[in-house]
Protein backbone atom coordinates (compact mmCIF):
# COMPACT_ATOMS: atom_id res chain seq x y z
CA UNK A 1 0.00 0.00 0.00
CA UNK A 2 2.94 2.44 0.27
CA UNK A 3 3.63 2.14 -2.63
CA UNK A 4 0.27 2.70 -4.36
CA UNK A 5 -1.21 5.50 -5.89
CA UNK A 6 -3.17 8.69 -4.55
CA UNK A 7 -6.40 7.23 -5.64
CA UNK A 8 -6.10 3.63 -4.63
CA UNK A 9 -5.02 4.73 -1.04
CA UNK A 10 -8.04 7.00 -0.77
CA UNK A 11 -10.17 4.25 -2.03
CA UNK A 12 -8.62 1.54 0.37
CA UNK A 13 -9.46 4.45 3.44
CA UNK A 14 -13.68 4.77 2.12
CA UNK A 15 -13.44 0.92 1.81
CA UNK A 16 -12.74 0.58 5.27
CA UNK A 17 -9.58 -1.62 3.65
CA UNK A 18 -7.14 0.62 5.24
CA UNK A 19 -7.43 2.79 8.40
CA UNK A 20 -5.22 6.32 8.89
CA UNK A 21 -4.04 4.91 11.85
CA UNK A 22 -3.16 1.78 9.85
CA UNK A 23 -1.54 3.81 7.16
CA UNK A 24 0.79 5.76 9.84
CA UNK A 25 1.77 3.25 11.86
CA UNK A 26 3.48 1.73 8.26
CA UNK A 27 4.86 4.91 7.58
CA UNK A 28 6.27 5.18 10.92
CA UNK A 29 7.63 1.87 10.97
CA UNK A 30 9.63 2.79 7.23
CA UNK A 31 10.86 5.73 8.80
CA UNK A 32 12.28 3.62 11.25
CA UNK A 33 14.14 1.51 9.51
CA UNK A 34 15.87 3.46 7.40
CA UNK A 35 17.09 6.09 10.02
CA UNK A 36 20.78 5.34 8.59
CA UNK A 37 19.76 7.96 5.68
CA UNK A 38 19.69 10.60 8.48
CA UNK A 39 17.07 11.95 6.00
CA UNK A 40 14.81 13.35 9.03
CA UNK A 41 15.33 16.07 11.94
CA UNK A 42 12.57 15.25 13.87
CA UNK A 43 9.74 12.55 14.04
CA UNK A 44 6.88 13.66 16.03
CA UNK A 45 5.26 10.46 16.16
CA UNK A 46 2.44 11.47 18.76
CA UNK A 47 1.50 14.02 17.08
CA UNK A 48 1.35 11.88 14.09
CA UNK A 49 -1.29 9.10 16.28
CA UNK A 50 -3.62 11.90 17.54
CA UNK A 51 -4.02 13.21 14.03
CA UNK A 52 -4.30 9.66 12.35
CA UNK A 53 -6.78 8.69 14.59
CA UNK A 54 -8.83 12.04 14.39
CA UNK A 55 -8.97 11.36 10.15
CA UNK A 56 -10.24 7.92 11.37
CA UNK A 57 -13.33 9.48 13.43
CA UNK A 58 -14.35 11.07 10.22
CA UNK A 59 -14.22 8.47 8.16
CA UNK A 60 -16.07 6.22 10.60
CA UNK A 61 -19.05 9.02 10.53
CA UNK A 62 -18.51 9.22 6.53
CA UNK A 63 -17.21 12.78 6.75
CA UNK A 64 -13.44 12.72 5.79
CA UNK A 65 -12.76 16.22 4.79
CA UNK A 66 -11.43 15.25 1.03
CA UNK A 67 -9.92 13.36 -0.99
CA UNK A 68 -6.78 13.45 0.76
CA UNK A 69 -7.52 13.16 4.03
CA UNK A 70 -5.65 10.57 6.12
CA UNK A 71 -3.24 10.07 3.23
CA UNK A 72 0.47 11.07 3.82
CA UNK A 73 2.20 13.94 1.89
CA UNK A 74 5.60 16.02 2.46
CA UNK A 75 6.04 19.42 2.35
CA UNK A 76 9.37 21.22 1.22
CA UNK A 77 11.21 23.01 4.09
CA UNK A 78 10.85 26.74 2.42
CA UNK A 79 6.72 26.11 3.26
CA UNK A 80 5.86 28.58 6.91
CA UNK A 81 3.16 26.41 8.42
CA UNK A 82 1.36 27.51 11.65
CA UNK A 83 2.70 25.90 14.73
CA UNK A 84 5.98 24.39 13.10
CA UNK A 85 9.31 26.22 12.48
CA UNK A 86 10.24 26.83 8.86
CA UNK A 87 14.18 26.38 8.40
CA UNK A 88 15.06 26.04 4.85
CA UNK A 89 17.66 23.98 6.65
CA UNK A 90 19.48 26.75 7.03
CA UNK A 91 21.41 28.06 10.63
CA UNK A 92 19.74 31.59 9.95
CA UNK A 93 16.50 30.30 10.67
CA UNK A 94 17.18 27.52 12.97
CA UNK A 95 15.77 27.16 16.26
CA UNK A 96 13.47 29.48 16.03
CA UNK A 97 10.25 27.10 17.11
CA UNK A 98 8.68 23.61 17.97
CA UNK A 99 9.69 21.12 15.52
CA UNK A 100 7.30 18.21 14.66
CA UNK A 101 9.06 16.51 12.03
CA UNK A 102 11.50 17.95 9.65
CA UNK A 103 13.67 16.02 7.20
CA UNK A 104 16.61 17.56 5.96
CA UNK A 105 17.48 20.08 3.09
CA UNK A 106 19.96 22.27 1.26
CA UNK A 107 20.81 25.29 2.31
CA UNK A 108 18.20 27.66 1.08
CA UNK A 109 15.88 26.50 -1.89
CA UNK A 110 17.36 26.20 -5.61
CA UNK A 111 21.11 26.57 -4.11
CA UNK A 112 23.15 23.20 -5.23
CA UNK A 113 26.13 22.15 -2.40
CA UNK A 114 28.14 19.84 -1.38
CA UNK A 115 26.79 19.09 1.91
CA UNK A 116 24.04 20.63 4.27
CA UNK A 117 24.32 21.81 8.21
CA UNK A 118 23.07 17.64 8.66
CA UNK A 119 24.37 14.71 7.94
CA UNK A 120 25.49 13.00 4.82
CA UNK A 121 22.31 11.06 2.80
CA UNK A 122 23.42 7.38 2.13
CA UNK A 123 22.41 6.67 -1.64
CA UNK A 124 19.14 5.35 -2.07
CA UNK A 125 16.09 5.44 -4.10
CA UNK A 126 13.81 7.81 -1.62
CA UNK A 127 10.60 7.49 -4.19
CA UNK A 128 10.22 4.15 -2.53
CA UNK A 129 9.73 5.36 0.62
CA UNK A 130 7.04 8.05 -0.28
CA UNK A 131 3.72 6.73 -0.06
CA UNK A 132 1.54 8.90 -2.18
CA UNK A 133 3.66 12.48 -3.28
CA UNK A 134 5.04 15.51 -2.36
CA UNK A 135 4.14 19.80 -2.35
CA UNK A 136 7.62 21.36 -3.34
CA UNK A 137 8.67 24.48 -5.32
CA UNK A 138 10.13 25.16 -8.52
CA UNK A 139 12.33 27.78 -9.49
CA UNK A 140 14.70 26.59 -12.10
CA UNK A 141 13.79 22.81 -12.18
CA UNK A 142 13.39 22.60 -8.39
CA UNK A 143 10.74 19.83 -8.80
CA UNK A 144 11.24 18.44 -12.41
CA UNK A 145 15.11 17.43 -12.20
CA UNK A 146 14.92 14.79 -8.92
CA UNK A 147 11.43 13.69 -10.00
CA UNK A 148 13.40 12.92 -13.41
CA UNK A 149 16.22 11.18 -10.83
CA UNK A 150 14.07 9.38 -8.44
CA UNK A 151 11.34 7.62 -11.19
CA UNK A 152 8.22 9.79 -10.06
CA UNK A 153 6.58 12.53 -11.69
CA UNK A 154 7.14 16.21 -11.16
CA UNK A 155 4.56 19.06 -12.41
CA UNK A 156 5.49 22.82 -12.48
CA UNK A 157 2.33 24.55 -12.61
CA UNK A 158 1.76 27.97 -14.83
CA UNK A 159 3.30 30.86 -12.81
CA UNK A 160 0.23 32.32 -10.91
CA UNK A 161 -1.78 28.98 -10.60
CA UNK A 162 -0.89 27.92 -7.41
CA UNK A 163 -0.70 30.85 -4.87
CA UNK A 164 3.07 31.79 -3.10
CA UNK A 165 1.70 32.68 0.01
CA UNK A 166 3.90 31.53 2.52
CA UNK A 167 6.66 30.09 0.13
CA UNK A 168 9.56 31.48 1.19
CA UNK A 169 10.98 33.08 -1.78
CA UNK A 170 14.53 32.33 -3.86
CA UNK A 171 13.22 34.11 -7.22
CA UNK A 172 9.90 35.96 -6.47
CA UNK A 173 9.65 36.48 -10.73
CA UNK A 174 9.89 32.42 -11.18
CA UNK A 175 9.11 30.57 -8.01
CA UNK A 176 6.43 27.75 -8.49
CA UNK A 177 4.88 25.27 -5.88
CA UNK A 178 5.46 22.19 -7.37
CA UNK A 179 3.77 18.87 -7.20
CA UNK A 180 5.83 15.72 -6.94
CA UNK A 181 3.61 12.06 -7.18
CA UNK A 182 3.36 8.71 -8.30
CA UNK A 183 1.64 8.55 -11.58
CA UNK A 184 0.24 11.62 -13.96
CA UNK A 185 -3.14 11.03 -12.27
CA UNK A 186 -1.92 11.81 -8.67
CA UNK A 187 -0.57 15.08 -9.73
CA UNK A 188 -3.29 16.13 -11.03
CA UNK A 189 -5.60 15.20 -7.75
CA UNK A 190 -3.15 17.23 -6.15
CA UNK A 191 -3.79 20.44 -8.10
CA UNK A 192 -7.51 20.36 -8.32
CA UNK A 193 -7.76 18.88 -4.72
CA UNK A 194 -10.74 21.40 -3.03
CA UNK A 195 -10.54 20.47 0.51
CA UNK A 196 -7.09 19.24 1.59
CA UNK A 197 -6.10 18.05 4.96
CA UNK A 198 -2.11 17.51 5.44
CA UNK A 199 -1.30 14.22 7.24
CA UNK A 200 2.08 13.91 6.22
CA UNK A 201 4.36 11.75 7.56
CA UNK A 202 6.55 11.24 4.26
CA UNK A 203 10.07 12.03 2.35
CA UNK A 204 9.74 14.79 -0.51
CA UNK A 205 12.44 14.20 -3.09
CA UNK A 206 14.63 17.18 -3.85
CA UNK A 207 17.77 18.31 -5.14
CA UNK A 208 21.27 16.54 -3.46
CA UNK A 209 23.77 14.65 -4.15
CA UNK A 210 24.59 12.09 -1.46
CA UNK A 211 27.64 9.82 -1.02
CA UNK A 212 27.09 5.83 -1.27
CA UNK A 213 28.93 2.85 -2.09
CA UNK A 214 25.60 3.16 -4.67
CA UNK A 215 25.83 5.30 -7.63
CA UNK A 216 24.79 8.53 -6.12
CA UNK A 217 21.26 9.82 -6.99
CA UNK A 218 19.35 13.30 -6.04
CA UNK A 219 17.81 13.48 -2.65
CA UNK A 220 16.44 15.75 -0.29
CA UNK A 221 16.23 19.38 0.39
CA UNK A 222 13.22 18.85 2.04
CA UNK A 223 11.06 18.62 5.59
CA UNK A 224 8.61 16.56 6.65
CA UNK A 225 5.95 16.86 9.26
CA UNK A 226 2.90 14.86 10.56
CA UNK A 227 -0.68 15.26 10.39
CA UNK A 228 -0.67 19.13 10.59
CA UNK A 229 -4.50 20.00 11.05
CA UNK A 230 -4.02 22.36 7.90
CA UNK A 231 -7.83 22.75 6.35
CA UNK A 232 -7.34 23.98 2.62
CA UNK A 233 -10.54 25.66 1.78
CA UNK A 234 -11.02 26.13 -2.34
CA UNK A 235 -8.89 24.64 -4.44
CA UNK A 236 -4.66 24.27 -4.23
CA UNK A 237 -4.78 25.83 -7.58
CA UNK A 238 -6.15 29.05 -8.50
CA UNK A 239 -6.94 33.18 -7.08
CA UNK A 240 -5.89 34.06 -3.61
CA UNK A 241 -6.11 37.35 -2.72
CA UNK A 242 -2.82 37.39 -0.25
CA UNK A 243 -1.08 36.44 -3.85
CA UNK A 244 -1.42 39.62 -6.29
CA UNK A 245 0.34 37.30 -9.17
CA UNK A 246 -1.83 34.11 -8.82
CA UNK A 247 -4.50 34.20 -11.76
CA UNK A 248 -7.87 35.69 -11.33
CA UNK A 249 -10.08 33.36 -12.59
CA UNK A 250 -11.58 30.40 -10.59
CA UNK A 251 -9.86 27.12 -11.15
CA UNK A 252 -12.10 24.36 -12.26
CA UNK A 253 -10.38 20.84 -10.89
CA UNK A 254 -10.52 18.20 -13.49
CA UNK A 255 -10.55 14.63 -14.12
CA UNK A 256 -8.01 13.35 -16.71
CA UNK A 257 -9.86 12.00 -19.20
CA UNK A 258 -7.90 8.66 -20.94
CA UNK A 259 -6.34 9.53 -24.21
CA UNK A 260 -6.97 7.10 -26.90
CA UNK A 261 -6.72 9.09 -30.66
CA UNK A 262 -3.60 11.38 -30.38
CA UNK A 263 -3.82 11.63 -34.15
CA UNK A 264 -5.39 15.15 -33.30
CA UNK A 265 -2.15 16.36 -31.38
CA UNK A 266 1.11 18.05 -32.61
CA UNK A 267 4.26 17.56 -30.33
CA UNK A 268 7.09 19.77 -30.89
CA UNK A 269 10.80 18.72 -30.69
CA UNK A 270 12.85 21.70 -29.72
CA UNK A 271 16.24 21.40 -31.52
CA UNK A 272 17.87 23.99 -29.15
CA UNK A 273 17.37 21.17 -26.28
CA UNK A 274 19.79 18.64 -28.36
CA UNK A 275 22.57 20.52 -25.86
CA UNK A 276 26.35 19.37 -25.51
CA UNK A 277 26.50 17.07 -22.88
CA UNK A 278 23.42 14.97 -23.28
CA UNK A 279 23.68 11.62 -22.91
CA UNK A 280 23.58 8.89 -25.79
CA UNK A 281 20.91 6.92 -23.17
CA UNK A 282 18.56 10.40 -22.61
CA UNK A 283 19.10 10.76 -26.19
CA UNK A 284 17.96 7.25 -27.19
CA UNK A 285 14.86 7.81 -25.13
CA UNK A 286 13.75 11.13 -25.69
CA UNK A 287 14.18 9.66 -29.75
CA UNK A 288 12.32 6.43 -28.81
CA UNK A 289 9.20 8.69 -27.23
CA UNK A 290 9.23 11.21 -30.57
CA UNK A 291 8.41 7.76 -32.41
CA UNK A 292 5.89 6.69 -30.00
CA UNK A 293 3.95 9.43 -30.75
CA UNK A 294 4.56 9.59 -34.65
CA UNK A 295 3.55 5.90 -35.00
CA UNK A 296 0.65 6.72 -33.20
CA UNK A 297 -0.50 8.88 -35.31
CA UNK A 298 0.39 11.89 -33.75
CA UNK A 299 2.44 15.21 -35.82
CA UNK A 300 6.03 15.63 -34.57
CA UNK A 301 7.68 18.12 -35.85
CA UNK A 302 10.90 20.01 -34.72
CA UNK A 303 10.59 23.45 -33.91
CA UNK A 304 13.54 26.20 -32.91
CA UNK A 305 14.02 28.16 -29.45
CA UNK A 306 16.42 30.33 -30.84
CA UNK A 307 16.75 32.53 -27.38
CA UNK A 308 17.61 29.35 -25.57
CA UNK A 309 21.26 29.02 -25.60
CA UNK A 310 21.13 32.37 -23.85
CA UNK A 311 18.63 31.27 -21.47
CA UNK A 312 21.35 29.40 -18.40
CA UNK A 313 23.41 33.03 -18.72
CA UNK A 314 20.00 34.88 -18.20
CA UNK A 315 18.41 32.86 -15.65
CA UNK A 316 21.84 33.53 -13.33
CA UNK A 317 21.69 36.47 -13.62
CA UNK A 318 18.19 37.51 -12.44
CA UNK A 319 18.14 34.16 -9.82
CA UNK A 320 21.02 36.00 -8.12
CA UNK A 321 19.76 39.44 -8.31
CA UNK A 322 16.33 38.28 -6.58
CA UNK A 323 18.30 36.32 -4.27
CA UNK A 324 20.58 39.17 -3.02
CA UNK A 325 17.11 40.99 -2.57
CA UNK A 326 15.30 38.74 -0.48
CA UNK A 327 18.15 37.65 1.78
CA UNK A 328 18.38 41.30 2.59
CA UNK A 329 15.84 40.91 5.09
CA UNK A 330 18.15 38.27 7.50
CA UNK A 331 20.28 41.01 9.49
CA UNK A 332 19.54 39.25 12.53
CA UNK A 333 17.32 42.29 14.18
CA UNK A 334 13.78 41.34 13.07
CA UNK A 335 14.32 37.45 12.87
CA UNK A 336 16.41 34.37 12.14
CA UNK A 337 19.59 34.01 13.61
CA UNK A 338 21.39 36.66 15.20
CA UNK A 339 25.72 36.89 15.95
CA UNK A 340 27.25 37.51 19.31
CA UNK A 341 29.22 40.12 17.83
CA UNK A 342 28.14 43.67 19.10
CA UNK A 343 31.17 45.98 18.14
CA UNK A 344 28.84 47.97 16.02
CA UNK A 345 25.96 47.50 13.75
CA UNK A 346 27.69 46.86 10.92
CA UNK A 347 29.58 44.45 12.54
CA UNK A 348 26.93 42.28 13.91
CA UNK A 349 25.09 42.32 10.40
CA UNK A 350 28.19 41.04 8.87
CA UNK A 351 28.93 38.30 11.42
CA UNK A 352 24.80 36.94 11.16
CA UNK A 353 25.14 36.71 7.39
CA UNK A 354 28.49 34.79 7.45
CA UNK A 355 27.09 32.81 10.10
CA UNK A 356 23.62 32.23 9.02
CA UNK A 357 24.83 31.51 5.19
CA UNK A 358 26.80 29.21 3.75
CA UNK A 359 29.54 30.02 1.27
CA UNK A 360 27.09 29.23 -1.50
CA UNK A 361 24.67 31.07 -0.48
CA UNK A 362 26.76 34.01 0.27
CA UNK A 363 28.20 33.76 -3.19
CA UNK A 364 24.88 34.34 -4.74
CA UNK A 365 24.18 37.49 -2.41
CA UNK A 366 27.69 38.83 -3.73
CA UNK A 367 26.98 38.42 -7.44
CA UNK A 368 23.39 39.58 -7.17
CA UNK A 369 24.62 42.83 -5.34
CA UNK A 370 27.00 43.36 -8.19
CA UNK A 371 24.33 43.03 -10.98
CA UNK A 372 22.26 45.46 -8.99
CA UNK A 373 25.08 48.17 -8.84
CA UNK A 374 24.18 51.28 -10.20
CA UNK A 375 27.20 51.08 -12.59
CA UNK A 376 25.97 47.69 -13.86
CA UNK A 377 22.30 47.50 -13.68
CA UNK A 378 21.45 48.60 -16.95
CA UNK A 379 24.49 46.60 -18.35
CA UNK A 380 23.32 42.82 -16.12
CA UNK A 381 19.96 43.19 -15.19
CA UNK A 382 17.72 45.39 -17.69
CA UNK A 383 19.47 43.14 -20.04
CA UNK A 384 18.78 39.86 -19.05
CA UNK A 385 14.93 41.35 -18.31
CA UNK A 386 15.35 41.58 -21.98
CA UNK A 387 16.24 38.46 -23.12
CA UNK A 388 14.38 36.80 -20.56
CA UNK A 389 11.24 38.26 -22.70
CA UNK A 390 12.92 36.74 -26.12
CA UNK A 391 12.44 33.48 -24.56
CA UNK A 392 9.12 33.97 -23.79
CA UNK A 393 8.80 35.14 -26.99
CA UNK A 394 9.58 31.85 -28.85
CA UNK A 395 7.70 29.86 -26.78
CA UNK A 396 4.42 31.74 -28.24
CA UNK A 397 5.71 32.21 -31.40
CA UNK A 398 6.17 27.90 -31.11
CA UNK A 399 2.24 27.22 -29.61
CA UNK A 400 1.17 29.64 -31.65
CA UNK A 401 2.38 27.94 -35.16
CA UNK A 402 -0.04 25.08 -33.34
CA UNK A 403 2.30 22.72 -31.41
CA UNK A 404 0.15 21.71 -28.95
CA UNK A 405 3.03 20.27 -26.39
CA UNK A 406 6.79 19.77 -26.27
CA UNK A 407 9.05 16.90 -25.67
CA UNK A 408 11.96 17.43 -24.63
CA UNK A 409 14.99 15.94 -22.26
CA UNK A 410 14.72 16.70 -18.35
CA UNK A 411 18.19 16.29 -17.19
CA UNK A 412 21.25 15.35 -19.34
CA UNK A 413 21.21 12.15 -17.96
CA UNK A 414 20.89 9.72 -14.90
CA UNK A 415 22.08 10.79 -11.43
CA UNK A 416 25.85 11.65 -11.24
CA UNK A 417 27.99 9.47 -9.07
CA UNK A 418 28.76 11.62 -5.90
CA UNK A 419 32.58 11.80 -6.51
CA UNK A 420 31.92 12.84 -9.76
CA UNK A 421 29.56 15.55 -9.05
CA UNK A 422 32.06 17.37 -6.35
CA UNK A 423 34.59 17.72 -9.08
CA UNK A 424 32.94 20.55 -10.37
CA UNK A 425 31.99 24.25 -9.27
CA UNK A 426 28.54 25.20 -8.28
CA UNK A 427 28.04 27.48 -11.23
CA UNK A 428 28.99 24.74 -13.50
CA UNK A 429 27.14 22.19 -11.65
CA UNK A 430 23.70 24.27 -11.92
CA UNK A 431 24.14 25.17 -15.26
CA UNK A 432 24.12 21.66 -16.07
CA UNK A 433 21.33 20.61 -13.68
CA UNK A 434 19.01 23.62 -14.74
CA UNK A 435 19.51 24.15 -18.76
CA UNK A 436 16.65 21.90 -19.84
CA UNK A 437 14.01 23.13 -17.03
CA UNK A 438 14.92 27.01 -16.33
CA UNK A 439 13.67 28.12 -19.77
CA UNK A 440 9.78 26.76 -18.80
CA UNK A 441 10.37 28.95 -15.69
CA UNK A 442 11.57 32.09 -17.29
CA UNK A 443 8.41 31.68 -19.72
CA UNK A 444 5.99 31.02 -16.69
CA UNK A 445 5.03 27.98 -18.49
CA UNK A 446 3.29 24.61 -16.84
CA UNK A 447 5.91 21.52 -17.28
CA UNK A 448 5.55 18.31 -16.63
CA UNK A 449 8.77 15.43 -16.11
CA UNK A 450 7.50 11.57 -16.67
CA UNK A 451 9.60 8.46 -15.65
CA UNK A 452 10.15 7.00 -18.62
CA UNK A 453 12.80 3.96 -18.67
CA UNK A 454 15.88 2.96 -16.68
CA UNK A 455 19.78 3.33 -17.19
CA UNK A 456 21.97 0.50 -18.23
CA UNK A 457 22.75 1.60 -14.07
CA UNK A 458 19.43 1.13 -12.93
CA UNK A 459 18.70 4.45 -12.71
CA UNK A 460 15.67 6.40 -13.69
CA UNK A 461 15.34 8.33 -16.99
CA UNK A 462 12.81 11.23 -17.38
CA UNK A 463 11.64 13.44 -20.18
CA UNK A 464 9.43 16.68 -20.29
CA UNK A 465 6.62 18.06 -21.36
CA UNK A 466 6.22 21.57 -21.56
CA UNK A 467 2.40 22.82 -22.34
CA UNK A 468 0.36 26.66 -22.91
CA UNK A 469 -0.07 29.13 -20.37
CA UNK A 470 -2.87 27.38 -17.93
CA UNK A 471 -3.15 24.77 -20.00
CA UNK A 472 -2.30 21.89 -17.38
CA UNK A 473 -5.43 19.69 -18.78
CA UNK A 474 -4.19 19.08 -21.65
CA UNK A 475 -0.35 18.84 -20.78
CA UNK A 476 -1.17 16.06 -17.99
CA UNK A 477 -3.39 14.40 -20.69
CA UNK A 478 -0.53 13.86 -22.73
CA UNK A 479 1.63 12.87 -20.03
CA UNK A 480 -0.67 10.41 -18.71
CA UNK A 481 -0.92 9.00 -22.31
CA UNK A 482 2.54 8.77 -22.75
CA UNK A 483 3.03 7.10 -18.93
CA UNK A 484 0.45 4.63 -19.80
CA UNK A 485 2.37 3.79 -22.93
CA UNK A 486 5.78 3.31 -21.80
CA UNK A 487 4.76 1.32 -18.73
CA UNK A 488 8.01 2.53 -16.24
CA UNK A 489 9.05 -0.20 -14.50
CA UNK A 490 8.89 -0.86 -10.76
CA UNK A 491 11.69 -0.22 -8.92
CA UNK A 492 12.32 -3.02 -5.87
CA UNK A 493 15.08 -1.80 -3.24
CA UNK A 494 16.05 -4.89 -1.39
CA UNK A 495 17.73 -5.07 2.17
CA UNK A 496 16.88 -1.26 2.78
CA UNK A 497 17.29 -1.63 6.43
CA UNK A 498 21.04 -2.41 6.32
CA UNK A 499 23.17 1.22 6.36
CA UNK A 500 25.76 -0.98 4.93
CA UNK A 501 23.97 -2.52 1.40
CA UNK A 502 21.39 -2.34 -0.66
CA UNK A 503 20.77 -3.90 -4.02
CA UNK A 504 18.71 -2.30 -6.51
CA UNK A 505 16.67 -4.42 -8.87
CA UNK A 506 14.42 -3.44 -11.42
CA UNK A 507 12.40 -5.26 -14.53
CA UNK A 508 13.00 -3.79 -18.24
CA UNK A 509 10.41 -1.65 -19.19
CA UNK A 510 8.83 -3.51 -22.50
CA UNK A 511 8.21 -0.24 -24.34
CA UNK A 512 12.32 1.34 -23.23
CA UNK A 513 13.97 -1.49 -23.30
């Protein structure tokens, strides 16, 4: 039952097949064994029994609130929740409140390191261990590119579908809540959901390297907390009025209808995403899924992105720029974390943001700062405002010729061995983890990464879709087409409990193989 999806788990809890108590008390007992991934800070499991058993009540007087109720979910560590402190796993804003249940993270969202304020993952497949999905957020590829890494599926809704209110922001301009799940169908539960109550005692998938005797694979920058009494009223997706950018028309949820004639459809092959560095394997697949759809009956044709090879420089730029502005506000006098040092004013603000940030982080403030100089504004910024709108540009200029979706590579190709992926820089390393996901950010568009086949390693394989402004319908619709078609395989991880081993197994998917 962990292991199944969104809709068969809240089946199983009307059936009466399953009880939320029944459900946690499996959760728990993963959690437990696999405590040698250091993957969580805290485990309120109390907390997680009184809730469990209040989500039972209700379904024993056929009231559950929704859908979801009873069913585990994680929450990304950038999320302020009543009653629960919000750390972005960071020492700035540590300690600063009760912790129920947090699993560990990188430094601030959408910043790639070498190691967080925890401990060290061990390399495993976490997927396995979440039981239905994930809420995350997406600035660059935030959600898309360990969905792509872990064999689940990751959706980055239309900017200003999903409200930011209390998302702690990286990139105000690009910042998504994201949506990571099982199958096609789950995510799109997820969206439309219109009464939600969290019960989450889960691990969310996010971006990190760990070190294994395994070939290293993308983890956590996440938290996780159980069975916060968190009523959602209206839907996940869209208008709130605490959000000015969220959409202002009422978001219908829908039911993804099965796709069975895709003769009707034209899919669009971007040749700007055929980048240096892509793998022969991510290659072979994303080929293998053009010809899916063409014998299918479906058009294929390639289109051209032109603005895209600028599009890594560009999103740097501005990602640093709103990064230097919104750490601004840790100077350790309102909140977060505050220094010792009291020589003067200036002094104490320096010592909190070298002691609250990590060199990463503190690298972006310093290059943000320096594209927001006066000297260089016009020259840095203005100009990649600029460009950023060419890319936009070609996206509409591609949907509008009638391309109805694109297909195109999510990362450039299976997880990178750990001691592989230290060798380089952090400004290399995002460039490469980022260049096939930023450009659906910096065009606000909805995106969509599907498991699609395994590695000659055993590790998972993704590719994208990338849909119309508020067009998520139709872009999961294709997705769940295409997931139903090339039948991912199961992943089995054997002898999970030893810190030691583990053994990865997995069948050949018949449509990949």
């Amino acid at each position: 039952m962990l292991r199944a999806s969104l809709r068969q788990i809240s089946a199983a809890l009307k059936e009466g097949q399953l009880t939320p108590t029944e459900l946690c008390q499996r959760c728990l007992a993963l959690i437990r064994s696999t405590r040698f991934l250091n993957a969580y800070i805290t485990v309120a499991e109390e907390t997680a029994f009184k809730q469990a058993e209040e989500a039972e009540k209700r379904y024993k007087r056929g009231q559950p609130l929704g859908e979801l109720d009873g069913i585990p979910i994680a929450v990304k560590d950038n999320f302020n929740t009543a009653g629960i402190e919000t750390t972005c796993a960071s020492n700035m804003l540590k300690d600063l409140g009760v912790q129920m249940g947090f699993l560990d993270q990188s430094e601030i969202p959408g910043v790639i390191q070498d190691s967080t304020r925890r401990n060290v993952y061990q390399n495993l497949i976490q997927s396995l261990k979440t039981p239905t999905g994930a809420l995350g957020s997406d600035t660059g590829g935030s959600t898309r590119n360990p969905a792509a890494h872990c064999g689940v599926v990751g959706l980055k809704p239309t900017y200003g579908l999903i409200s930011r209110h209390g998302l702690i922001p990286l990139v105000n301009s690009m910042d998504v809540p994201g949506i990571l799940t099982r199958c096609v169908d789950d995510a799109a539960v997820v969206l439309g959901i219109t009464t939600m109550y969290i019960f989450v005692c889960s691990v969310f998938l996010f971006r990190r390297l760990s070190r294994s005797k395994l070939n290293s694979i993308y983890l956590t920058y996440i938290f996780l907390f159980f069975n916060v009494s968190c009523d959602v009223s209206g839907s996940l997706a869209g208008h709130d009025p605490k959000d000015s950018t969220t959409v202002q028309d009422i978001f219908q949820p829908f039911a993804l209808p099965s796709l069975t004639d895709v003769s009707k459809l034209s899919i669009g092959i971007p040749k700007e995403y055929h980048v240096p560095g892509l793998s022969s394997e991510i290659l072979a697949a994303w080929s293998k899924a053009a010809d899916l759809f063409k014998n299918a009956g479906a058009k294929v044709i390639e289109v051209s992105l032109p603005h895209t090879r600028y599009s890594i420089v560009c999103y740097h730029v501005l990602c640093t720029a709103e990064v230097a502005s919104n750490m601004a506000r840790f100077d350790g006098l309102e909140y977060g974390h505050r220094s010792d040092m009291n020589e003067s004013t200036e002094s104490m603000y320096a010592a909190t943001r070298r002691e609250g940030f990590n060199d990463v982080v503190r690298g972006r403030i310093l290059s943000g700062n320096y594209f927001l100089l006066k000297q260089n504004y016009e020259d840095y910024f203005v100009k990649a405002q600029k460009v950023r709108r060419l890319i936009a540009n070609d996206f509409v200029k591609v949907f509008g010729s009638g391309i109805d979706v694109l297909l195109t590579p999510t990362t450039l190709s299976d997880a990178t061995p750990y001691m592989e992926f230290i060798k380089e820089d952090n400004r290399t390393r995002s460039a490469q983890d980022d260049i096939l996901t930023q450009a659906a950010n910096m065009a606000g568009l909805p995106a969509v990464s599907v498991p699609t086949a395994l590695s000659q390693r055993g590790l998972p394989i993704g590719l994208q879709f990338i849909g119309r402004s508020f067009q998520e319908k139709q872009l999961l619709t294709v997705a769940k087409w295409f997931e139903k078609q090339v039948k991912f395989p199961v992943i089995q991880l054997e002898e999970v409990k030893k810190c030691d081993s583990g053994v990865l197994q997995h069948q050949k998917s018949a449509s990949f193989s």
